[in-house]
C-alpha atoms as a PDB file:
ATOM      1  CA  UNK A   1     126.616  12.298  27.936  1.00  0.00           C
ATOM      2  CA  UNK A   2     123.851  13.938  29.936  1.00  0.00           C
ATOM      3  CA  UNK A   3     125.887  16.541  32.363  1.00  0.00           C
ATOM      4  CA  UNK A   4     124.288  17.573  35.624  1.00  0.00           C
ATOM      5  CA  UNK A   5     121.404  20.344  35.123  1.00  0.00           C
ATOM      6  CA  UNK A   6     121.383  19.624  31.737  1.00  0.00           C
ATOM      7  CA  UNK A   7     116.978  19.573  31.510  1.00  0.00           C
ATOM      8  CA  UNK A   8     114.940  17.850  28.454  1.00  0.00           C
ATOM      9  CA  UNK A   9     111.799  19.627  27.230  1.00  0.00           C
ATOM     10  CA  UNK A  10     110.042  16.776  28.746  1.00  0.00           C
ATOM     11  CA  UNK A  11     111.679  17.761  32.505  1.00  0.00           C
ATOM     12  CA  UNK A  12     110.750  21.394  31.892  1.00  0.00           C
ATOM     13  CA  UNK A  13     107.181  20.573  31.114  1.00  0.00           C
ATOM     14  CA  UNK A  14     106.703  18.291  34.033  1.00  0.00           C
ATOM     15  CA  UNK A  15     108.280  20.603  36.516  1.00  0.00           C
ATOM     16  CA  UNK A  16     105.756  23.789  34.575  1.00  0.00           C
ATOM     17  CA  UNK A  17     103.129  21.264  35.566  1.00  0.00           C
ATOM     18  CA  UNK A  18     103.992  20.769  38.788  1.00  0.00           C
ATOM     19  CA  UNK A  19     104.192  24.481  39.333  1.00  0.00           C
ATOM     20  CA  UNK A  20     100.903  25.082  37.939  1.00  0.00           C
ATOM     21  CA  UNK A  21      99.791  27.534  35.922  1.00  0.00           C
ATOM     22  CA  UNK A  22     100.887  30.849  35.534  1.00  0.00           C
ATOM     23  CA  UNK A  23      98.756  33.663  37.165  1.00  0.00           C
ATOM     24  CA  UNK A  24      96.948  36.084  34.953  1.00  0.00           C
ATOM     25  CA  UNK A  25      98.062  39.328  36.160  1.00  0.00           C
ATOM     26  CA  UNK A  26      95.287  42.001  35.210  1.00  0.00           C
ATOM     27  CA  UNK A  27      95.519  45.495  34.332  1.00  0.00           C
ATOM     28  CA  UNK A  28      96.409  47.913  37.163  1.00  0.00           C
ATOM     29  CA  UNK A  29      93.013  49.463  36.413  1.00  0.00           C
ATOM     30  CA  UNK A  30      90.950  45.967  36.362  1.00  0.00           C
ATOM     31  CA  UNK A  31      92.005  45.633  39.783  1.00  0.00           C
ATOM     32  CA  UNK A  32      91.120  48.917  41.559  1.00  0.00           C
ATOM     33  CA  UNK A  33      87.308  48.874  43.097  1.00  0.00           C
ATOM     34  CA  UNK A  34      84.304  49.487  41.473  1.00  0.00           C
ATOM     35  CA  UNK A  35      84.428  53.181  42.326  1.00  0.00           C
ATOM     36  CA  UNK A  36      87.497  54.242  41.429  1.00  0.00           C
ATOM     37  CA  UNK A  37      87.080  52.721  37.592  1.00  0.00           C
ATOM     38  CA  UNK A  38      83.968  54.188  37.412  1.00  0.00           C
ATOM     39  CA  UNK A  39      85.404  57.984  38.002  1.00  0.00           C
ATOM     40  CA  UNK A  40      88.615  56.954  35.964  1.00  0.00           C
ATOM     41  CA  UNK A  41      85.608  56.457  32.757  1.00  0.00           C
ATOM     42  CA  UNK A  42      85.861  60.394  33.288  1.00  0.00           C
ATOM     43  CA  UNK A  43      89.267  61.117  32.605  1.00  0.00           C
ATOM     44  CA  UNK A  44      90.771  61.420  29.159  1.00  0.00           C
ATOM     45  CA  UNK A  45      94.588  60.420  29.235  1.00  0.00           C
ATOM     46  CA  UNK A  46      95.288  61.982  26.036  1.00  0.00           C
ATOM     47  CA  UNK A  47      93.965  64.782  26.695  1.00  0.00           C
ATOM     48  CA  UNK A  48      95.595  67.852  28.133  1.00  0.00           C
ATOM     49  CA  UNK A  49      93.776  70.150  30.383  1.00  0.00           C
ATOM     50  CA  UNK A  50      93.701  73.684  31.117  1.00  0.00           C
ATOM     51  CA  UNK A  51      94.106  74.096  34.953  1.00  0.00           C
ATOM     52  CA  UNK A  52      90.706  74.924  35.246  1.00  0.00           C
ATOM     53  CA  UNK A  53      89.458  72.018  33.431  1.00  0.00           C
ATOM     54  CA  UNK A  54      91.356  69.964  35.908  1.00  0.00           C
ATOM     55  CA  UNK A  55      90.173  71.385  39.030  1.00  0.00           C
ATOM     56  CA  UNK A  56      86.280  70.468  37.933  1.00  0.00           C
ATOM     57  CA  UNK A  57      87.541  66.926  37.383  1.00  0.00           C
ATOM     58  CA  UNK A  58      89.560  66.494  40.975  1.00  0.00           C
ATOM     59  CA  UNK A  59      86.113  67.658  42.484  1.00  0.00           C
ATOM     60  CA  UNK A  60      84.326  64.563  40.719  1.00  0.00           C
ATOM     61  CA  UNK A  61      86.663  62.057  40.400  1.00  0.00           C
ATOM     62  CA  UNK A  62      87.503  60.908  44.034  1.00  0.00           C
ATOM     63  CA  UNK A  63      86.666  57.962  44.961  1.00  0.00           C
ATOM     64  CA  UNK A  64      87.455  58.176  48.435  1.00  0.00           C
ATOM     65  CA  UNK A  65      85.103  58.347  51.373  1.00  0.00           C
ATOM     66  CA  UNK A  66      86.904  60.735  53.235  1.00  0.00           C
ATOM     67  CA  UNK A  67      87.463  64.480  52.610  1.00  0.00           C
ATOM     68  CA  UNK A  68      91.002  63.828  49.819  1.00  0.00           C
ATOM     69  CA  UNK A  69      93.535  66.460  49.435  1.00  0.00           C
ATOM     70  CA  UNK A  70      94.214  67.906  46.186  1.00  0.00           C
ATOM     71  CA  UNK A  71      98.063  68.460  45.180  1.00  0.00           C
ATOM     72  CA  UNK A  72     100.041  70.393  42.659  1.00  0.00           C
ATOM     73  CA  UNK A  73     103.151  68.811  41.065  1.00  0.00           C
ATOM     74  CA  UNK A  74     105.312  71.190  39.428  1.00  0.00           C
ATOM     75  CA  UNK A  75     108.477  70.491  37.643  1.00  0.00           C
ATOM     76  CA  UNK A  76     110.968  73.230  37.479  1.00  0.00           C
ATOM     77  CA  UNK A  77     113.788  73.692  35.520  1.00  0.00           C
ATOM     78  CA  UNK A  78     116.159  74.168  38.166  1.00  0.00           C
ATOM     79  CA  UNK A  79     119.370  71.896  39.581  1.00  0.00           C
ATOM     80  CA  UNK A  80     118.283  71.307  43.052  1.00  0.00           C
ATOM     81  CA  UNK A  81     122.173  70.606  43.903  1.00  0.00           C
ATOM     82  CA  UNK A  82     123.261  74.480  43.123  1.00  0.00           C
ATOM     83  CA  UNK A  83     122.468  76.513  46.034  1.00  0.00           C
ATOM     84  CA  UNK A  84     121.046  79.445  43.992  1.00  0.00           C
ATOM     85  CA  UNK A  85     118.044  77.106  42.496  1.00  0.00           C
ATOM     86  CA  UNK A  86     117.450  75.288  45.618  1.00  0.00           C
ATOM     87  CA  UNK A  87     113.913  76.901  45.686  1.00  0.00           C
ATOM     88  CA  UNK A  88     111.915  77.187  48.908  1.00  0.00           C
ATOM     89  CA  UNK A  89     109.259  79.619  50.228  1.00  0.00           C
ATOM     90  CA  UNK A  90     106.001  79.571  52.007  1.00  0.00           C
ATOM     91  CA  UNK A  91     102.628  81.032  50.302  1.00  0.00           C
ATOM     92  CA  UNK A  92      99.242  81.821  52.513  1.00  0.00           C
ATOM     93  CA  UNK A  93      96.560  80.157  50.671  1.00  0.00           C
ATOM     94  CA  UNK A  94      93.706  82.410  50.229  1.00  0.00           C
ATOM     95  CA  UNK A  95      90.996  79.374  51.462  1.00  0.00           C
ATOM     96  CA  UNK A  96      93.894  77.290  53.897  1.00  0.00           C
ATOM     97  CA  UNK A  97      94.460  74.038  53.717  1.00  0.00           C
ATOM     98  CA  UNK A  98      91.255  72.310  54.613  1.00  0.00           C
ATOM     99  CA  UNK A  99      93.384  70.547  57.683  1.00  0.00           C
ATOM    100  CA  UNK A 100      93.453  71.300  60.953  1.00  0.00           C
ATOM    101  CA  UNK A 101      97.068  72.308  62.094  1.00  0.00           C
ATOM    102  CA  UNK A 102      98.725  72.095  65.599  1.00  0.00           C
ATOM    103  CA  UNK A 103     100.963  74.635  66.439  1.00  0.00           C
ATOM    104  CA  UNK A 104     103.703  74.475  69.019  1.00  0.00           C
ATOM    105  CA  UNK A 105     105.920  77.583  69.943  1.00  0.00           C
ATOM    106  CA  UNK A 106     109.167  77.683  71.712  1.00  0.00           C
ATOM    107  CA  UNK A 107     110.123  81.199  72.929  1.00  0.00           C
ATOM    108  CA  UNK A 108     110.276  83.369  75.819  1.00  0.00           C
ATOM    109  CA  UNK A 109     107.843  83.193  78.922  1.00  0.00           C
ATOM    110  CA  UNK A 110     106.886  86.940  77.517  1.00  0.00           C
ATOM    111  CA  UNK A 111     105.530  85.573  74.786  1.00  0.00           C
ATOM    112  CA  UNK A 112     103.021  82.728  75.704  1.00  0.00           C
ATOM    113  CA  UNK A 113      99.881  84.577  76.485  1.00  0.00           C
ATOM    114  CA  UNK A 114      99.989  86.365  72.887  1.00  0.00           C
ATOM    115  CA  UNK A 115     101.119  82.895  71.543  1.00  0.00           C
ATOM    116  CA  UNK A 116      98.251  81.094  73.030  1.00  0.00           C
ATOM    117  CA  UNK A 117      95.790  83.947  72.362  1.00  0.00           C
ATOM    118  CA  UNK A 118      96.668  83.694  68.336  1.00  0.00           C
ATOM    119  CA  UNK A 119      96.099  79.741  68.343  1.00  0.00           C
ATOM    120  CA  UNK A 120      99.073  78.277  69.732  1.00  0.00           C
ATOM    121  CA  UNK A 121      98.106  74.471  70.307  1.00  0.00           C
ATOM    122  CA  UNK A 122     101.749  73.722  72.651  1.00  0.00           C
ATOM    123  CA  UNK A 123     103.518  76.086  74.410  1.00  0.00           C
ATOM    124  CA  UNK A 124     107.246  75.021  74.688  1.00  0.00           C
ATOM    125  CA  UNK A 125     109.581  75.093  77.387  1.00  0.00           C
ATOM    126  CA  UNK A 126     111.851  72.705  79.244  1.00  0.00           C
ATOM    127  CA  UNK A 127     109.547  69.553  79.405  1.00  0.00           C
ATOM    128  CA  UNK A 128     108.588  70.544  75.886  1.00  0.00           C
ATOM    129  CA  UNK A 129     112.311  70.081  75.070  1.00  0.00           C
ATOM    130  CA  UNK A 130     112.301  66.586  77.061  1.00  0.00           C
ATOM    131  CA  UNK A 131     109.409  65.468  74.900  1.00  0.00           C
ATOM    132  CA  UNK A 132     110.974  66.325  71.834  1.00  0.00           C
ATOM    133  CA  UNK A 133     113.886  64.055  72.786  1.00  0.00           C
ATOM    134  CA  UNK A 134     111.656  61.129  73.502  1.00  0.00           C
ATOM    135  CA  UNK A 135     110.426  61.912  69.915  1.00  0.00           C
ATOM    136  CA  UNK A 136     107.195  62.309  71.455  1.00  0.00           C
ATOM    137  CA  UNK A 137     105.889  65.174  69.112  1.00  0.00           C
ATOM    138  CA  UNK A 138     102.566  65.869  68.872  1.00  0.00           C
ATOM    139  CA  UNK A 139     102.373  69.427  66.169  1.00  0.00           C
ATOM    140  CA  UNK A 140     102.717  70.345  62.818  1.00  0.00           C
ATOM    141  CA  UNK A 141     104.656  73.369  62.822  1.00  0.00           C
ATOM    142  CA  UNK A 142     107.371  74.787  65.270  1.00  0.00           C
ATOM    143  CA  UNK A 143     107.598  78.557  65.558  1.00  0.00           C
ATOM    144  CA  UNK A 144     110.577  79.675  67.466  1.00  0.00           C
ATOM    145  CA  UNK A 145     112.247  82.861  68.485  1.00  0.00           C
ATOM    146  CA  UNK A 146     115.469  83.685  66.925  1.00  0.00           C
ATOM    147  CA  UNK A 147     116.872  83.480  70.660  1.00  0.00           C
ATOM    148  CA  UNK A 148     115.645  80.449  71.775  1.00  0.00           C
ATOM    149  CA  UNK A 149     116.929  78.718  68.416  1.00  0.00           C
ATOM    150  CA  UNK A 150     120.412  77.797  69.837  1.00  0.00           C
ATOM    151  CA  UNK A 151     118.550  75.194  72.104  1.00  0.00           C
ATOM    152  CA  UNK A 152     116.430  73.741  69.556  1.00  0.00           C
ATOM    153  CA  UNK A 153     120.134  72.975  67.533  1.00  0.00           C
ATOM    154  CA  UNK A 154     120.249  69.727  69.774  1.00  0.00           C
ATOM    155  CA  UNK A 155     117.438  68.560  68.464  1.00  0.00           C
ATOM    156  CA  UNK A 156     117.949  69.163  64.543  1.00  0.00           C
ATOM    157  CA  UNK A 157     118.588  65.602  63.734  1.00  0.00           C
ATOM    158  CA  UNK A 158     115.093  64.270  65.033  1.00  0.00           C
ATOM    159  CA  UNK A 159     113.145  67.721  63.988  1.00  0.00           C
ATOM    160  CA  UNK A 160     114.907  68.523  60.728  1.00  0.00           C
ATOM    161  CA  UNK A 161     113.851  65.137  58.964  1.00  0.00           C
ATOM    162  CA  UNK A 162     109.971  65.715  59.494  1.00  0.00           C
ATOM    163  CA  UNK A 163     110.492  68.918  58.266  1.00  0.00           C
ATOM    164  CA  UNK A 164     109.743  70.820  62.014  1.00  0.00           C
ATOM    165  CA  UNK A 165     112.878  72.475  61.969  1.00  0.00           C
ATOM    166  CA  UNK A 166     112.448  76.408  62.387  1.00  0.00           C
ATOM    167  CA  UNK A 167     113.356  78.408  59.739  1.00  0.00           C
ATOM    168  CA  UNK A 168     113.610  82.187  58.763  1.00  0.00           C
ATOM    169  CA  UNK A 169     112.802  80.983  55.139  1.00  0.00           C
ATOM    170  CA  UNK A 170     109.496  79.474  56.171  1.00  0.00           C
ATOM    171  CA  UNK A 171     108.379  82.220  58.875  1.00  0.00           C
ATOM    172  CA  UNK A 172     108.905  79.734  61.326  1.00  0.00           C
ATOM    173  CA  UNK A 173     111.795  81.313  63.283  1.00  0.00           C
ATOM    174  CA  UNK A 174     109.968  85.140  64.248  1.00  0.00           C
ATOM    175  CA  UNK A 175     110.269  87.944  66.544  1.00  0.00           C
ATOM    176  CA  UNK A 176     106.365  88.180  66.369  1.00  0.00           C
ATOM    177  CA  UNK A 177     105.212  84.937  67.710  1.00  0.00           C
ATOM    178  CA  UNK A 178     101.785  85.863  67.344  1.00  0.00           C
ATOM    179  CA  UNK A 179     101.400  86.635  64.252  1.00  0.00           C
ATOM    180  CA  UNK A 180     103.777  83.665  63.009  1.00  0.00           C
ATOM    181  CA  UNK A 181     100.787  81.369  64.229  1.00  0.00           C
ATOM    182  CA  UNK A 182      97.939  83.454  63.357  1.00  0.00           C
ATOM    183  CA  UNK A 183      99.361  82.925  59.724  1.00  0.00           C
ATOM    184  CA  UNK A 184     100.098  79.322  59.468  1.00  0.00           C
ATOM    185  CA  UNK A 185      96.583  78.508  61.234  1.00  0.00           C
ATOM    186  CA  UNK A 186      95.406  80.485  58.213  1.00  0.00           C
ATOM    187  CA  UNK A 187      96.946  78.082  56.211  1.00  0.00           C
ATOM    188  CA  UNK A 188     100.469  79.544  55.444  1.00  0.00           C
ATOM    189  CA  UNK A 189     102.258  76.519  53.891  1.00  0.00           C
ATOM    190  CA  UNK A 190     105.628  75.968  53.607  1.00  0.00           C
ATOM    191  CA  UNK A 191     107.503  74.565  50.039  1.00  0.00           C
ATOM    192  CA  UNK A 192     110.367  73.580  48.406  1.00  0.00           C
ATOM    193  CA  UNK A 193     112.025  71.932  45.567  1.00  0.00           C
ATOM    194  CA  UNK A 194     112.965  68.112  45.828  1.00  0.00           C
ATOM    195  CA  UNK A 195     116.187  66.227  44.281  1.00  0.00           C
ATOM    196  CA  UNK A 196     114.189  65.943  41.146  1.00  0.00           C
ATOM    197  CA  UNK A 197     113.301  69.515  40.723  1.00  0.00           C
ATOM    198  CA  UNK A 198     109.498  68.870  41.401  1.00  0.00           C
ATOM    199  CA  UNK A 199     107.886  70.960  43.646  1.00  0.00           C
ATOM    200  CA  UNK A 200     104.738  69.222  45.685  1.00  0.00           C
ATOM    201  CA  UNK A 201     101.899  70.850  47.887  1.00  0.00           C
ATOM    202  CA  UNK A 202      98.327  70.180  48.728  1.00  0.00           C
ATOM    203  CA  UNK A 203      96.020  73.248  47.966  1.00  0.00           C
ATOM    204  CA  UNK A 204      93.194  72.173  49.870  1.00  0.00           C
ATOM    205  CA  UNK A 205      90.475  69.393  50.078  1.00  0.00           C
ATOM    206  CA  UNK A 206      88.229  67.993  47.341  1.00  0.00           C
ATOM    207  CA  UNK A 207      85.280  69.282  49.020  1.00  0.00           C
ATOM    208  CA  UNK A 208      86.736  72.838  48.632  1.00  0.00           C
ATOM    209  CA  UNK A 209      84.913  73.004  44.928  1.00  0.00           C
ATOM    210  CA  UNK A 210      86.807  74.088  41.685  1.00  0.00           C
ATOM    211  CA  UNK A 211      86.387  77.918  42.489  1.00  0.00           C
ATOM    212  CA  UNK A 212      88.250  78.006  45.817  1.00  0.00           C
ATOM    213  CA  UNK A 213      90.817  74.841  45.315  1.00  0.00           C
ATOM    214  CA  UNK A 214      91.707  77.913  41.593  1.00  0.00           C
ATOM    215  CA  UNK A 215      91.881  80.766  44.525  1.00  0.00           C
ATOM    216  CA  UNK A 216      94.763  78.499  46.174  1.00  0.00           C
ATOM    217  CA  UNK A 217      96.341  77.090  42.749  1.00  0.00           C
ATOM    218  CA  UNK A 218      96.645  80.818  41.519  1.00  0.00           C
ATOM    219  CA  UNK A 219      98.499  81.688  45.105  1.00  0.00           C
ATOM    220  CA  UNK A 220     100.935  79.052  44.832  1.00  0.00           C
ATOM    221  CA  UNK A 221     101.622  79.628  40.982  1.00  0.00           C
ATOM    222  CA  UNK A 222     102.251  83.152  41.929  1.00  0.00           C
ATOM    223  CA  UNK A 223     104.358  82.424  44.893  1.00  0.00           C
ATOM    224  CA  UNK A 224     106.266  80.260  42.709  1.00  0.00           C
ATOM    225  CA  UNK A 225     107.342  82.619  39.711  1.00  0.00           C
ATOM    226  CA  UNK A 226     108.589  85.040  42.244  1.00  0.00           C
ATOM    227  CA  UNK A 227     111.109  82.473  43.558  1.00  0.00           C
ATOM    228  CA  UNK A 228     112.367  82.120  40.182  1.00  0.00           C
ATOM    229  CA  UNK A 229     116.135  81.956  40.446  1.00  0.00           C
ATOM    230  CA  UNK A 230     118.449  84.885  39.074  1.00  0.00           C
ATOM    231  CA  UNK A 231     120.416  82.250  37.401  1.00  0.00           C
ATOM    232  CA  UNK A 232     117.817  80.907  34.728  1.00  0.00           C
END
């Protein structure tokens, strides 16, 4: 007695036909362009390379047309959750960052002319604060005075998520405005560990060349051992 959805082999193939045939899905690298597989011809995967090594090869391999960032991934061995290992810090790379940054500040009226003489892109104040509560933000880095901080608190919950919260960790909450945004138009960068224990940051731009994208590298590494926590 033939129950209902009970199939035959005969149903199944008719219905496969019906459906057609199954599409040939290619390898990942078969279907990136031209350029890109070309480069990728470079690039040993079993090999290991010295940091050096790997540098030279960001500097040829890009296939991009525009200027590409080049990143460090590090993986620490840290538990992001304990709040001794929770590693964060900023580092001034040597060459910058290759990007151009804006730079808002939000502190006293006795403080704008320095602020703006140093680099300062937006100079807070109340209408600043209004655009920041239409979400209407148009910088990469808040610098803020430790006494103007209490009216920034407001605004943690649309700041602190794109990472534009000021903070005395990063040298974004300073008593010398001026020389808070002379060094992060320099290119001091801001980093920290993420729920996985990896630490990410872009040391500059492909078109930097091996030499000075090292210079940065050997900042960050440096910046990085120092944070080691007491506890490992």
């Amino acid at each position: 007695r033939k129950e209902v959805g009970d199939t035959t082999p005969q149903s199944e193939e008719a219905e496969a036909r019906k459906k057609g045939p199954k599409p040939v899905v290619r390898p990942l690298i078969e279907r990136r362009g031209k350029a890109y597989r070309k480069v990728a011809e470079l690039i040993k995967a079993e090999k290991v390379y010295t940091l050096a090594e790997a540098l030279e090869l960001a500097t040829k391999t890009s296939p991009s047309k525009f200027d590409a960032s080049v990143e460090v991934h590090v993986r620490l061995g840290v538990d992001p959750r304990q709040a001794d290992q929770n590693v964060r810090a900023t580092v001034s790379l040597p060459n910058g960052t290759g990007k151009t940054i804006r730079v808002a500040v939000f502190a006293p009226e006795s403080e704008h002319a320095s602020a703006k003489k140093a680099g300062a892109d937006v100079i807070g104040d109340e209408t600043f604060l209004k655009q920041i509560e239409k979400e209407e933000i148009n910088f990469d880095i808040l610098i803020a005075t430790p006494q103007y901080m209490p009216k920034l608190g407001k605004y943690a919950r649309l700041l602190g998520p794109r990472g534009l919260m000021p903070n005395p960790k990063s040298g974004t909450v300073a008593t010398d405005v001026a020389k808070a945004v002379t060094e992060a138009k320099a290119g001091k960068v801001e980093y920290r560990v993420d729920k996985q224990a990896i630490v990410h940051l872009a040391i500059g731009k492909v078109s930097f060349g091996a030499t000075k994208l090292a210079e940065n590298a050997k900042a960050f590494f440096d910046s990085l051992s120092a944070q080691k926590p007491s506890s490992i």
